[in-house]
N, C-alpha and C. Protein backbone atom coordinates (compact mmCIF):
# COMPACT_ATOMS: atom_id res chain seq x y z
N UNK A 1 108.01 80.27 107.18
CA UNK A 1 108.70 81.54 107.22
C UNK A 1 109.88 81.54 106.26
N UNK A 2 110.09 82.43 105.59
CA UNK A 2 111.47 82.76 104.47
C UNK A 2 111.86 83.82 104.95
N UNK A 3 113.67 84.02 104.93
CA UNK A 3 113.91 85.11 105.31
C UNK A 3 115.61 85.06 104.50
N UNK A 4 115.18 86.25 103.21
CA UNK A 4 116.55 86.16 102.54
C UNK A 4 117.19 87.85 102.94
N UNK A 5 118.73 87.36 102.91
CA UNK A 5 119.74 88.40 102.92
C UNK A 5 120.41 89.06 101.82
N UNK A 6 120.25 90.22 101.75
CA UNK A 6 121.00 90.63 100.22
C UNK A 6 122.02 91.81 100.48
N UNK A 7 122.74 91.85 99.93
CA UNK A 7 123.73 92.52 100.47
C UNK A 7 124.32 93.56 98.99
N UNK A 8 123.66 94.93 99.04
CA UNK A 8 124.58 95.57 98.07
C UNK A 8 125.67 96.74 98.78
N UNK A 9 126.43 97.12 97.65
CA UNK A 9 127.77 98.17 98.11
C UNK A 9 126.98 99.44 97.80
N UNK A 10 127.07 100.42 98.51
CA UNK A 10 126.20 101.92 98.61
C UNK A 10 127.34 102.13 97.33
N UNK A 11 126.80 103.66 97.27
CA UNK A 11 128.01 104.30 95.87
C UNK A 11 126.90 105.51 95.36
N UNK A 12 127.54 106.57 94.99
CA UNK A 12 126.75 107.37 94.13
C UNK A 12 126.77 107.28 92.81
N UNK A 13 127.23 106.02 92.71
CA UNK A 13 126.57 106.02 91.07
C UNK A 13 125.28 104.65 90.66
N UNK A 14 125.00 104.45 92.41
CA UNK A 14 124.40 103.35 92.20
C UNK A 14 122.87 103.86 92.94
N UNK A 15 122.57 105.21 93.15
CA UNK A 15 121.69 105.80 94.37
C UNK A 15 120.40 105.06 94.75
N UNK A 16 119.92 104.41 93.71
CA UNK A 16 118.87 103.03 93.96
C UNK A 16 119.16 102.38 94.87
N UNK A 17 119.87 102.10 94.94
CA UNK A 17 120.49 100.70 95.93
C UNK A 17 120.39 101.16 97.63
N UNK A 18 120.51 102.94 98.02
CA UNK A 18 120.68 102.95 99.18
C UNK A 18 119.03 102.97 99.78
N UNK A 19 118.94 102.42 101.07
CA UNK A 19 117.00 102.27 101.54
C UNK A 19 116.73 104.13 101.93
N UNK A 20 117.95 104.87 101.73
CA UNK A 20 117.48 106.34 101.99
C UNK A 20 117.85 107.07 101.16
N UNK A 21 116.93 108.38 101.32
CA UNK A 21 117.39 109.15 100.58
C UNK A 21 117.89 110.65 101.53
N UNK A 22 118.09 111.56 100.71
CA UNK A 22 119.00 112.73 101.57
C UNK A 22 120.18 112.44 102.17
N UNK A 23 120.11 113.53 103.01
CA UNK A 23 122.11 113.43 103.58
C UNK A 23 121.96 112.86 105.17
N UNK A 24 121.16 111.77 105.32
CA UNK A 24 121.13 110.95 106.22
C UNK A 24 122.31 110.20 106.39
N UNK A 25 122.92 109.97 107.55
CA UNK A 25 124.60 109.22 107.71
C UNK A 25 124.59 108.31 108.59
N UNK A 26 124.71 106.60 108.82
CA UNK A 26 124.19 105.89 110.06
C UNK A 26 125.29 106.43 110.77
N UNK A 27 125.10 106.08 112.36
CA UNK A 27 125.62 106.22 113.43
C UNK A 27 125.72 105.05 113.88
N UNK A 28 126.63 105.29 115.09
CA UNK A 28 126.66 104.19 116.28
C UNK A 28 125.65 104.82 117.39
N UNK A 29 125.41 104.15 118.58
CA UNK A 29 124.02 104.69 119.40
C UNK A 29 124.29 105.17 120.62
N UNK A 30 125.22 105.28 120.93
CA UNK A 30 126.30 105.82 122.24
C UNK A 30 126.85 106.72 122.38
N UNK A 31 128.08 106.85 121.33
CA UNK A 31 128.85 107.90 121.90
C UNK A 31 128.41 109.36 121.85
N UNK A 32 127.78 109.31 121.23
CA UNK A 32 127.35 111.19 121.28
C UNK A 32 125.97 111.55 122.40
N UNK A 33 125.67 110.02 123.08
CA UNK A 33 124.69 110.65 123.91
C UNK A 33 125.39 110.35 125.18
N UNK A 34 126.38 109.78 125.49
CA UNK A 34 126.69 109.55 126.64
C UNK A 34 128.23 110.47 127.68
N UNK A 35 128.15 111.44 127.01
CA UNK A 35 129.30 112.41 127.40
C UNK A 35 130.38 112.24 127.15
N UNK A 36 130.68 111.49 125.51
CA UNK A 36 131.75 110.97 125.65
C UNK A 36 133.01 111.88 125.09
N UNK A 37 132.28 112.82 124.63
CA UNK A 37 133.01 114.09 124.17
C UNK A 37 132.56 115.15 124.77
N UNK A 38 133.76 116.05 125.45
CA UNK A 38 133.96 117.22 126.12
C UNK A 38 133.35 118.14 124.94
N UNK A 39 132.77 119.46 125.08
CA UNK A 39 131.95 120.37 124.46
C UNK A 39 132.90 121.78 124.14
N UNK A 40 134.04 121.45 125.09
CA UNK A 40 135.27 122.10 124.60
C UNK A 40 135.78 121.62 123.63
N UNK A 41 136.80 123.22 122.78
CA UNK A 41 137.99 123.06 122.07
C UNK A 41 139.39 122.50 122.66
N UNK A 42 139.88 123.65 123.48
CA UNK A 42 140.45 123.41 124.73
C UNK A 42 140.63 122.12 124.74
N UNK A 43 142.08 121.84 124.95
CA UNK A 43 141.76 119.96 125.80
C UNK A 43 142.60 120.69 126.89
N UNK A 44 141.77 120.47 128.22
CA UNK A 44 142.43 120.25 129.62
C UNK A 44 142.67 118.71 130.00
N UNK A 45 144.42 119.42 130.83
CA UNK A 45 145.24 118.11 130.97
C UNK A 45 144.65 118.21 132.31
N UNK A 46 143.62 117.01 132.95
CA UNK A 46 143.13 117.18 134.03
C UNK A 46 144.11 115.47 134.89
N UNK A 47 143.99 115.56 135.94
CA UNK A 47 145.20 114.73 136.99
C UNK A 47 144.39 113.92 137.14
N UNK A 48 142.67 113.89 137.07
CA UNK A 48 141.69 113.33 137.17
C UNK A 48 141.77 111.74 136.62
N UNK A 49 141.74 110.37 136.72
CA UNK A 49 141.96 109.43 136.45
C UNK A 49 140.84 108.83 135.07
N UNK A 50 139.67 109.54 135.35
CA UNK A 50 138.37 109.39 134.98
C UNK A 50 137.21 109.80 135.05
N UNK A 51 136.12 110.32 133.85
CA UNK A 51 134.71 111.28 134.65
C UNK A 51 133.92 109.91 134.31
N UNK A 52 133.02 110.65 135.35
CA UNK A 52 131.16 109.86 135.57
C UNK A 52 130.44 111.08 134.94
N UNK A 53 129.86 110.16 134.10
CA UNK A 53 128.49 110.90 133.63
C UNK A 53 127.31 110.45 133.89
N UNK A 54 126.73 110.95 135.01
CA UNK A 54 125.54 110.70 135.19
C UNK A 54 124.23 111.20 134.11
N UNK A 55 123.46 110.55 133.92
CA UNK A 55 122.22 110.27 133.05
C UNK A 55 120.95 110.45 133.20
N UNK A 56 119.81 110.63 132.54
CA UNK A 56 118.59 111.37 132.82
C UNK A 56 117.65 109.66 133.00
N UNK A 57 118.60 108.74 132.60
CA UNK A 57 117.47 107.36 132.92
C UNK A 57 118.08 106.68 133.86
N UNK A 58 119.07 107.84 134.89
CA UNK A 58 119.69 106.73 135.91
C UNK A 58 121.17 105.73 135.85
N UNK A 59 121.55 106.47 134.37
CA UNK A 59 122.72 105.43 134.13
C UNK A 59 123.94 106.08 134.53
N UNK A 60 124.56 105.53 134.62
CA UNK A 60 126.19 106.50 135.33
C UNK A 60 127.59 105.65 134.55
N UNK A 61 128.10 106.65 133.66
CA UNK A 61 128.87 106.05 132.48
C UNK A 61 130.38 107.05 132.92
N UNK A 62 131.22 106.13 133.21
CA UNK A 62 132.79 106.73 133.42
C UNK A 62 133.66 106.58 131.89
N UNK A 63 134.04 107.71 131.91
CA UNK A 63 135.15 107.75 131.02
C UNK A 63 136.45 107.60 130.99
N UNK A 64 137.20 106.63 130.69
CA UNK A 64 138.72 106.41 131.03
C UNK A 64 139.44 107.56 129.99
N UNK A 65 140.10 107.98 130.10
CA UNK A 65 141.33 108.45 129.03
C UNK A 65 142.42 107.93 129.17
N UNK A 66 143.45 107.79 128.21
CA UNK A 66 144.94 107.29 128.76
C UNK A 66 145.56 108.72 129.14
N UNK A 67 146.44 108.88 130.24
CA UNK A 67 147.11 109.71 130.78
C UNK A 67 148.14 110.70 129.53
N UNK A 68 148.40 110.35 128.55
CA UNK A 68 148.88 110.52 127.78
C UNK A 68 148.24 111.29 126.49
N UNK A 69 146.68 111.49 126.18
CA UNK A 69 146.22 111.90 125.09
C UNK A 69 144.97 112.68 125.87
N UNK A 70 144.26 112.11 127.36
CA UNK A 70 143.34 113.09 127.78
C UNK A 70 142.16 112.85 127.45
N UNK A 71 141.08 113.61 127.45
CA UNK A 71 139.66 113.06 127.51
C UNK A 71 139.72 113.77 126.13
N UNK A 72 138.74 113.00 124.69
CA UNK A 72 138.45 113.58 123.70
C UNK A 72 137.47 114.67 123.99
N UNK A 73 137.57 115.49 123.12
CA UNK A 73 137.07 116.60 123.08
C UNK A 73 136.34 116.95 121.97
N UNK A 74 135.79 118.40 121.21
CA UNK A 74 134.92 118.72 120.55
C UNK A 74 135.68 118.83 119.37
N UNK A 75 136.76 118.79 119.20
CA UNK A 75 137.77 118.85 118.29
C UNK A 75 137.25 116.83 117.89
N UNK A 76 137.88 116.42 118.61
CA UNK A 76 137.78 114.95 118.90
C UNK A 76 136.52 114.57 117.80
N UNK A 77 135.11 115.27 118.46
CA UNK A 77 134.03 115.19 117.91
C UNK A 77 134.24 115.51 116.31
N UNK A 78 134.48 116.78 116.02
CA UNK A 78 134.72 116.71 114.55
C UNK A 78 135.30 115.71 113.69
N UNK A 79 136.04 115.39 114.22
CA UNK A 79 136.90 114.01 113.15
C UNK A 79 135.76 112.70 113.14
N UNK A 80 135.28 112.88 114.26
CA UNK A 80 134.67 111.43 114.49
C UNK A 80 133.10 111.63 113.88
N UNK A 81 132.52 112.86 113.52
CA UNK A 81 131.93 113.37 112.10
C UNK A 81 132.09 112.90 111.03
N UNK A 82 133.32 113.30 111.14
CA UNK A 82 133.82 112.96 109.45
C UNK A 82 134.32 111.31 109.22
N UNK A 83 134.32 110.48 109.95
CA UNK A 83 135.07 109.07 110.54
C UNK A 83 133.31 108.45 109.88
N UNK A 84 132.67 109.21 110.52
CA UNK A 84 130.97 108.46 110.28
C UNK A 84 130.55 108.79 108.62
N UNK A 85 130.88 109.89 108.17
CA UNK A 85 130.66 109.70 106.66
C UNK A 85 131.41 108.86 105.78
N UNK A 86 132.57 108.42 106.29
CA UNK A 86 133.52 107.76 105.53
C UNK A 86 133.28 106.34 106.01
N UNK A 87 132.27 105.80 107.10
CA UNK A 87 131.97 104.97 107.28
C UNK A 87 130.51 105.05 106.76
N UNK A 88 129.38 105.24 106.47
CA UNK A 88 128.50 105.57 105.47
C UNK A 88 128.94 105.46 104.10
N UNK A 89 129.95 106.22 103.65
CA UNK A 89 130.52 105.52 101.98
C UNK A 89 131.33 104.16 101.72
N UNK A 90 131.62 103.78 102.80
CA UNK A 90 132.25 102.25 103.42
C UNK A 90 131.51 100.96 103.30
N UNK A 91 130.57 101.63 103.86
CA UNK A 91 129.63 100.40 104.17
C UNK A 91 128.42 99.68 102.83
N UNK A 92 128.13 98.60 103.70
CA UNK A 92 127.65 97.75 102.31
C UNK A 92 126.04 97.77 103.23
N UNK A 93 125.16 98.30 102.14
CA UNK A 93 123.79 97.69 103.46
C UNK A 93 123.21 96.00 102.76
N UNK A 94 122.66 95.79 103.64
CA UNK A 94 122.32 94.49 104.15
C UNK A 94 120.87 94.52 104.22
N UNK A 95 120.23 94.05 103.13
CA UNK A 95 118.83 94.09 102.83
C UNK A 95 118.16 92.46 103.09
N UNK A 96 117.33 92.75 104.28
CA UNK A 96 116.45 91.51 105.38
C UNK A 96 115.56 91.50 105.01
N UNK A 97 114.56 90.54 104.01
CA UNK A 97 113.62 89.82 104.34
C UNK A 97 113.11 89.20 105.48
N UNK A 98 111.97 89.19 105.82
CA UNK A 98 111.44 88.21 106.80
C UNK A 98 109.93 88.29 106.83
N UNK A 99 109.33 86.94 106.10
CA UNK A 99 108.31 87.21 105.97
C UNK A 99 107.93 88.17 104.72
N UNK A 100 106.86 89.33 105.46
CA UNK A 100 106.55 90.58 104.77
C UNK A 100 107.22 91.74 104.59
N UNK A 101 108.38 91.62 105.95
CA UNK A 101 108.37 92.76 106.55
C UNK A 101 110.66 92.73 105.75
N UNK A 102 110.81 93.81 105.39
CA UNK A 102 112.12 93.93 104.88
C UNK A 102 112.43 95.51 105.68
N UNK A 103 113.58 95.55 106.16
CA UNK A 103 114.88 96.39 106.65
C UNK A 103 115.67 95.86 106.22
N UNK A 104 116.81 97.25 106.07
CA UNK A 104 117.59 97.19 105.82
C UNK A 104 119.08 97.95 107.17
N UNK A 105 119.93 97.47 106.74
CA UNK A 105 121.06 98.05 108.15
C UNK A 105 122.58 97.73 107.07
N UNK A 106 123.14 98.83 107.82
CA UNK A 106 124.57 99.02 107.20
C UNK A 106 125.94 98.22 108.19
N UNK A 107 126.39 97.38 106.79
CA UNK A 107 127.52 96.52 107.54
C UNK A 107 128.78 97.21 107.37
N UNK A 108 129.57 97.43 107.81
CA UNK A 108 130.79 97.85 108.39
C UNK A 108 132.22 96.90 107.84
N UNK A 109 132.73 97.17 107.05
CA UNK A 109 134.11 96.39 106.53
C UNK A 109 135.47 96.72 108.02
N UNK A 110 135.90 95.71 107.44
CA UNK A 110 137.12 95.55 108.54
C UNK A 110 138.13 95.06 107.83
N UNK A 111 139.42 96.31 108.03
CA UNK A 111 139.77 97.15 108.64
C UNK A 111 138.96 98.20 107.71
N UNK A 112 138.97 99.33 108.12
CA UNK A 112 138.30 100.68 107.10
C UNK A 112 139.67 101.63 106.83
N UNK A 113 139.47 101.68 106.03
CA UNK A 113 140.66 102.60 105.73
C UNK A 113 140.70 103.73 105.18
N UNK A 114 141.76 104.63 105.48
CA UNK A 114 141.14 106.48 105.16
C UNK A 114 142.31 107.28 104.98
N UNK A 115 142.27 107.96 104.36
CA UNK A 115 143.71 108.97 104.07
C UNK A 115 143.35 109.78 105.28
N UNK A 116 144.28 110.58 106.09
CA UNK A 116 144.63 111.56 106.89
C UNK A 116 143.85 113.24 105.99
N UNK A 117 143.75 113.52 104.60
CA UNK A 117 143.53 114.33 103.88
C UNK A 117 142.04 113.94 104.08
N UNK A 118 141.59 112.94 103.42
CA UNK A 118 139.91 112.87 103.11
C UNK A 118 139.59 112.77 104.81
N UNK A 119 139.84 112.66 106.09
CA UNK A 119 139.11 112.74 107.19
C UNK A 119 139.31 114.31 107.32
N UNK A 120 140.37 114.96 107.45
CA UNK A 120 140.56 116.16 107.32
C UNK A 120 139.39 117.57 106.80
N UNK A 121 139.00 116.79 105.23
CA UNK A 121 138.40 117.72 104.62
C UNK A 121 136.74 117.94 104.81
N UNK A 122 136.48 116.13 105.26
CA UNK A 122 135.32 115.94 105.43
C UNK A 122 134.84 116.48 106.70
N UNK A 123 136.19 116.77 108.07
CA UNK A 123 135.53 117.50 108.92
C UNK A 123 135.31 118.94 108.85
N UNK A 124 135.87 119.39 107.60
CA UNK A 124 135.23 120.82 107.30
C UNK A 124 136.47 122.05 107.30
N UNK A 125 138.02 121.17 107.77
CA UNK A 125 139.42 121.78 107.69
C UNK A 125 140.09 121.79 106.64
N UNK A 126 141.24 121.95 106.71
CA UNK A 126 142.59 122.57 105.56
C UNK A 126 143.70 121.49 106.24
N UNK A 127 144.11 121.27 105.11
CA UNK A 127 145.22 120.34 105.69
C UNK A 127 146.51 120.93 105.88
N UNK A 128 146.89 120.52 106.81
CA UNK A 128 148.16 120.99 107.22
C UNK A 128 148.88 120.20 108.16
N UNK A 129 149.71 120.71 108.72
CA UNK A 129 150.70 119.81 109.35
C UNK A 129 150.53 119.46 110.68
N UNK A 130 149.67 120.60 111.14
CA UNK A 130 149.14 120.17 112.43
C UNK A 130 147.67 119.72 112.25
N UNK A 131 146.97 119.86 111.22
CA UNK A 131 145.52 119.05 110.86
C UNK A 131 146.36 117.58 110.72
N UNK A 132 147.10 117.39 110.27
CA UNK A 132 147.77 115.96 109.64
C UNK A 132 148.06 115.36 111.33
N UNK A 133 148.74 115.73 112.12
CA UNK A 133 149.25 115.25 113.32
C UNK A 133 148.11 115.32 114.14
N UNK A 134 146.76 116.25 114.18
CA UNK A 134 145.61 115.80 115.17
C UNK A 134 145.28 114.66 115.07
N UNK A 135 144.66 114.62 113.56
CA UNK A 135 144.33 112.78 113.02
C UNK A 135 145.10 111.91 113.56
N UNK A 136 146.48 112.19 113.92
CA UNK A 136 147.12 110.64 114.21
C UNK A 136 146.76 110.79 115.62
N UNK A 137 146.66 111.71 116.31
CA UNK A 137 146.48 111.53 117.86
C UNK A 137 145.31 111.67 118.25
N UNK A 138 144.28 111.82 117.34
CA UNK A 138 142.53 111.80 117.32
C UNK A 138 142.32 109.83 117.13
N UNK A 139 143.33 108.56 116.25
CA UNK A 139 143.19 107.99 115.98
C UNK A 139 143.69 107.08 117.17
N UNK A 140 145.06 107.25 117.49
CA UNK A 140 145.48 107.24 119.16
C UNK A 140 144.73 107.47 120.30
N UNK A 141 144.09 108.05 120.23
CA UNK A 141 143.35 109.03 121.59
C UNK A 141 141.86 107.93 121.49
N UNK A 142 141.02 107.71 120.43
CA UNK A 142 140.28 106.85 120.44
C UNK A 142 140.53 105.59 120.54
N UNK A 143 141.79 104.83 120.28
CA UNK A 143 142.06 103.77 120.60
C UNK A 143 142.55 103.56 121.91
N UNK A 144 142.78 104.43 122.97
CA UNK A 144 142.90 104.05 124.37
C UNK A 144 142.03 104.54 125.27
N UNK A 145 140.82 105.18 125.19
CA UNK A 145 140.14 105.79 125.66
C UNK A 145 138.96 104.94 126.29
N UNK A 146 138.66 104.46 127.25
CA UNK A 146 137.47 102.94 127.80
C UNK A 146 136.44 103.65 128.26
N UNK A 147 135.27 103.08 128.17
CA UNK A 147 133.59 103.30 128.78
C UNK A 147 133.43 102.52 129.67
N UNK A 148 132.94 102.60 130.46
CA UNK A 148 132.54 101.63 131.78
C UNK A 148 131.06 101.85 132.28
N UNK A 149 130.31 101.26 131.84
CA UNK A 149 128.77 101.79 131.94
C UNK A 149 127.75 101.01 131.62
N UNK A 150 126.61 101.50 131.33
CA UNK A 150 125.39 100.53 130.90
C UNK A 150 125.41 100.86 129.18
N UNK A 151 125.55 100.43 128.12
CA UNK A 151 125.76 101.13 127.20
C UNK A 151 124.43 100.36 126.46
N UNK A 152 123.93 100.86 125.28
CA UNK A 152 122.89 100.43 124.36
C UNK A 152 123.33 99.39 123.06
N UNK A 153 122.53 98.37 123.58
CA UNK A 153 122.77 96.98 122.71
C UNK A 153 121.92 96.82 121.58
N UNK A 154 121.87 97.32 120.80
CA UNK A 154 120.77 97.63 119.65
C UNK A 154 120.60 96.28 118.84
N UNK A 155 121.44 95.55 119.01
CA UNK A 155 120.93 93.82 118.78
C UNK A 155 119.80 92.89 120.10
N UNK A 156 120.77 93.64 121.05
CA UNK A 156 119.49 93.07 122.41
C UNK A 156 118.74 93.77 122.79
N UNK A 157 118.42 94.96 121.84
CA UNK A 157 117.50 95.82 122.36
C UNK A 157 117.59 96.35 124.02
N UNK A 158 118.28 96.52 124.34
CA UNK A 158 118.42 96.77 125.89
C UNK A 158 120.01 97.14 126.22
N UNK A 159 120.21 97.57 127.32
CA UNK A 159 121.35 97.82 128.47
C UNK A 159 122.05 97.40 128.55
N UNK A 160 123.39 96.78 128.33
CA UNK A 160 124.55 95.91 128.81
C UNK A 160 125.84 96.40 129.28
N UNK A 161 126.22 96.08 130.49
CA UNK A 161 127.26 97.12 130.92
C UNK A 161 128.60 96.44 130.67
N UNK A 162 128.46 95.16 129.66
CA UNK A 162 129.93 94.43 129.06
C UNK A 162 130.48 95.07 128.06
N UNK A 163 129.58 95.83 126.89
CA UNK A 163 130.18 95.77 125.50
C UNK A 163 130.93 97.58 125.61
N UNK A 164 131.42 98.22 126.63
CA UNK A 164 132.05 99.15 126.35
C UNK A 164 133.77 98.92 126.86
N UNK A 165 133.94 97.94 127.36
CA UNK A 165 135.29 98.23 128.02
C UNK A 165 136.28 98.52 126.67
N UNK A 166 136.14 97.52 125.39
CA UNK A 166 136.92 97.85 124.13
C UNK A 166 136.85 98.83 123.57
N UNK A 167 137.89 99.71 123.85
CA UNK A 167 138.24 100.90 122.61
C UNK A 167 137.60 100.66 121.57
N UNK A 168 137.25 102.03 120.88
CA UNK A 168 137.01 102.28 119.62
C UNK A 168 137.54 101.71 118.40
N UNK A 169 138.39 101.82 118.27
CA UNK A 169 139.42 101.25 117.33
C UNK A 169 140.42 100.77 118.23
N UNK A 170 140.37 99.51 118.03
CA UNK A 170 140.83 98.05 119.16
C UNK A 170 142.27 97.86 118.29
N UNK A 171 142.51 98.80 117.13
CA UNK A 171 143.80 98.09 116.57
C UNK A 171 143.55 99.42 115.38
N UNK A 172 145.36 99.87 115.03
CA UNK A 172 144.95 100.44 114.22
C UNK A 172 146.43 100.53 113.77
N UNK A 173 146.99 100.87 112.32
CA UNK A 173 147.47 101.34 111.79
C UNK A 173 147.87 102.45 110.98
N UNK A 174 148.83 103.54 111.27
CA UNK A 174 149.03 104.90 110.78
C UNK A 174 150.17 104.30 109.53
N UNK A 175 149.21 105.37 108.36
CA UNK A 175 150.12 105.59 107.20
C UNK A 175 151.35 105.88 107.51
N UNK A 176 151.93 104.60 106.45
CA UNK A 176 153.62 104.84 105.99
C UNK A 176 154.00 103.70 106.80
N UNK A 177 153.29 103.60 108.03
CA UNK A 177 153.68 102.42 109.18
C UNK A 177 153.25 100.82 108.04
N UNK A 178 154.24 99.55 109.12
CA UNK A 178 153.99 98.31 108.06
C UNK A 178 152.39 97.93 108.37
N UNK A 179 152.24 96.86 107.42
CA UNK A 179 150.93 96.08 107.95
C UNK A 179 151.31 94.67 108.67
N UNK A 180 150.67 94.35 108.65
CA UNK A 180 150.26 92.75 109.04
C UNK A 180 151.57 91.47 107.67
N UNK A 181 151.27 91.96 106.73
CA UNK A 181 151.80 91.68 105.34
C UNK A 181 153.37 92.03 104.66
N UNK A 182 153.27 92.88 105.87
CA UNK A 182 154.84 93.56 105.57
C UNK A 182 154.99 94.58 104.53
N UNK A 183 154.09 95.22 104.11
CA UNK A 183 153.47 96.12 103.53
C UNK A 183 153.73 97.29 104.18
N UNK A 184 153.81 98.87 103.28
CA UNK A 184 153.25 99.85 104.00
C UNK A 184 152.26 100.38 103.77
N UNK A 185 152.13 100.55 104.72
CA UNK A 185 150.05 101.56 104.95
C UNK A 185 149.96 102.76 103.59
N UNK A 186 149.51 102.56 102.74
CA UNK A 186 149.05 103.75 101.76
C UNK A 186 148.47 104.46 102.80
N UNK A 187 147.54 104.34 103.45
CA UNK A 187 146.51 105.48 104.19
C UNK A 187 146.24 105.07 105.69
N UNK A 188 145.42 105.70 106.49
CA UNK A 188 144.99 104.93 107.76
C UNK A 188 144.09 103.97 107.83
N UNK A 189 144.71 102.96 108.66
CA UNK A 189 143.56 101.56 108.74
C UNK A 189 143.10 101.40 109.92
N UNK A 190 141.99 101.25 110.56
CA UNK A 190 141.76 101.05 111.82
C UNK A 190 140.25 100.04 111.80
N UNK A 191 140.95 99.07 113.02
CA UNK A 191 139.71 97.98 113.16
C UNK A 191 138.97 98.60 114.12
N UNK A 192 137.31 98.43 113.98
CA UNK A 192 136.46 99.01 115.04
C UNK A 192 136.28 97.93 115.84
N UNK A 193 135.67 98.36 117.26
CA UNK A 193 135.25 97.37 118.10
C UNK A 193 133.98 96.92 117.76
N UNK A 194 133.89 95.64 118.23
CA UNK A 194 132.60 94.63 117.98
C UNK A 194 131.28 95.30 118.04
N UNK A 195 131.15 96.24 119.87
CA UNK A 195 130.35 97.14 120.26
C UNK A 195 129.87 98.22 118.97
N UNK A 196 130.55 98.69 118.57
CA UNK A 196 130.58 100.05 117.53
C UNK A 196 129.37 99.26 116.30
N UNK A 197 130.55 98.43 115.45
CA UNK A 197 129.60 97.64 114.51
C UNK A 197 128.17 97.57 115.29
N UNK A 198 128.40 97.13 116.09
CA UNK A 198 126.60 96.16 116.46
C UNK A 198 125.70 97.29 116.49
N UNK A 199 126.47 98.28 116.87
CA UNK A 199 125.33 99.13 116.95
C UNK A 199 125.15 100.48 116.05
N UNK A 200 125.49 100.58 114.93
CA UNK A 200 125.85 101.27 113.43
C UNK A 200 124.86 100.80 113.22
N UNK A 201 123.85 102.19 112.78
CA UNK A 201 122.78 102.46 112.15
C UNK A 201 122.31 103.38 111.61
């Protein structure tokens, strides 16, 4: 058995290189099927600690919010649209041999980093001062927000009710703020959780 790894950087000036064509964008395999965004604009400040979402295969998935930012919402959803194309132009795919048989899957850099303007535009808005201040509390709001459930392990092919307790972005940095380096942030940086990567496709 042989089984080589090749690894190129996507790019539109390189369009060979990607295994698709059209305006196909990978995803992660969870959050948009598991209620994790309210279908409202509206954010209600609910006293509520946490929802259950019950499921059509039996699964029952709670949503934490922090008391402070609330359950994401459809607003929420838009950014996190535009979060997935900018992770699609991010990413490097990862071309698998094995044998006969070759796939390919998109790897995920860490930290990813993004201007407040390019998430903005890509969700389809105008920038402004309160588009500028959602992003920081859309970036906030996903970093304290927990799953508690059976969630989809697309490496184990199956169910695991461990890999959601970590936030989305487990760590993150807002422009202008320092880094690690003592640096300041040109743009937004945020590390994804382990869960997210594994399952980006």
């Amino acid at each position: 058995m042989s089984k080589t790894i090749e690894i190129k950087k996507t790019g539109r000036a390189t369009p060979l290189l990607r295994p698709f064509l059209g305006d196909y964008v990978a995803a992660e395999q969870n959050l948009e099927t598991i209620g994790f965004f309210s279908a409202r604009y509206s954010r209600l400040r609910s006293e509520e600690s946490s929802k259950v979402v019950e499921l059509s295969d039996n699964r029952r998935i709670e949503i934490i919010p922090s008391a402070k930012y609330g359950f994401p919402n459809a607003e929420d959803l838009d950014f996190y649209r535009a979060f997935l194309k900018i992770c699609d132009e991010r990413a490097k795919w990862v071309r698998i041999e094995h044998d006969s048989h070759v796939s390919y899957h998109p790897q995920l850099p860490s930290p990813i980093a993004f201007s407040s303007r390019e998430l903005i535009l890509k969700a389809g808005r105008y920038k402004s001062h309160r588009e500028l201040m959602a992003v920081r509390n859309w970036i906030e709001r996903l970093s304290s927000t927990l799953i508690r459930g059976e969630m989809f392990d697309a490496k184990e092919k199956k169910f695991d009710v461990r890999i959601g307790f970590e936030p989305l972005f487990r760590q993150f940095v807002h422009v202008g703020r320092l880094l690690s380096d003592g640096t300041r942030a040109a743009q937004n940086y945020v590390w994804i959780a382990q869960w997210f990567s594994d399952n980006y496709f």
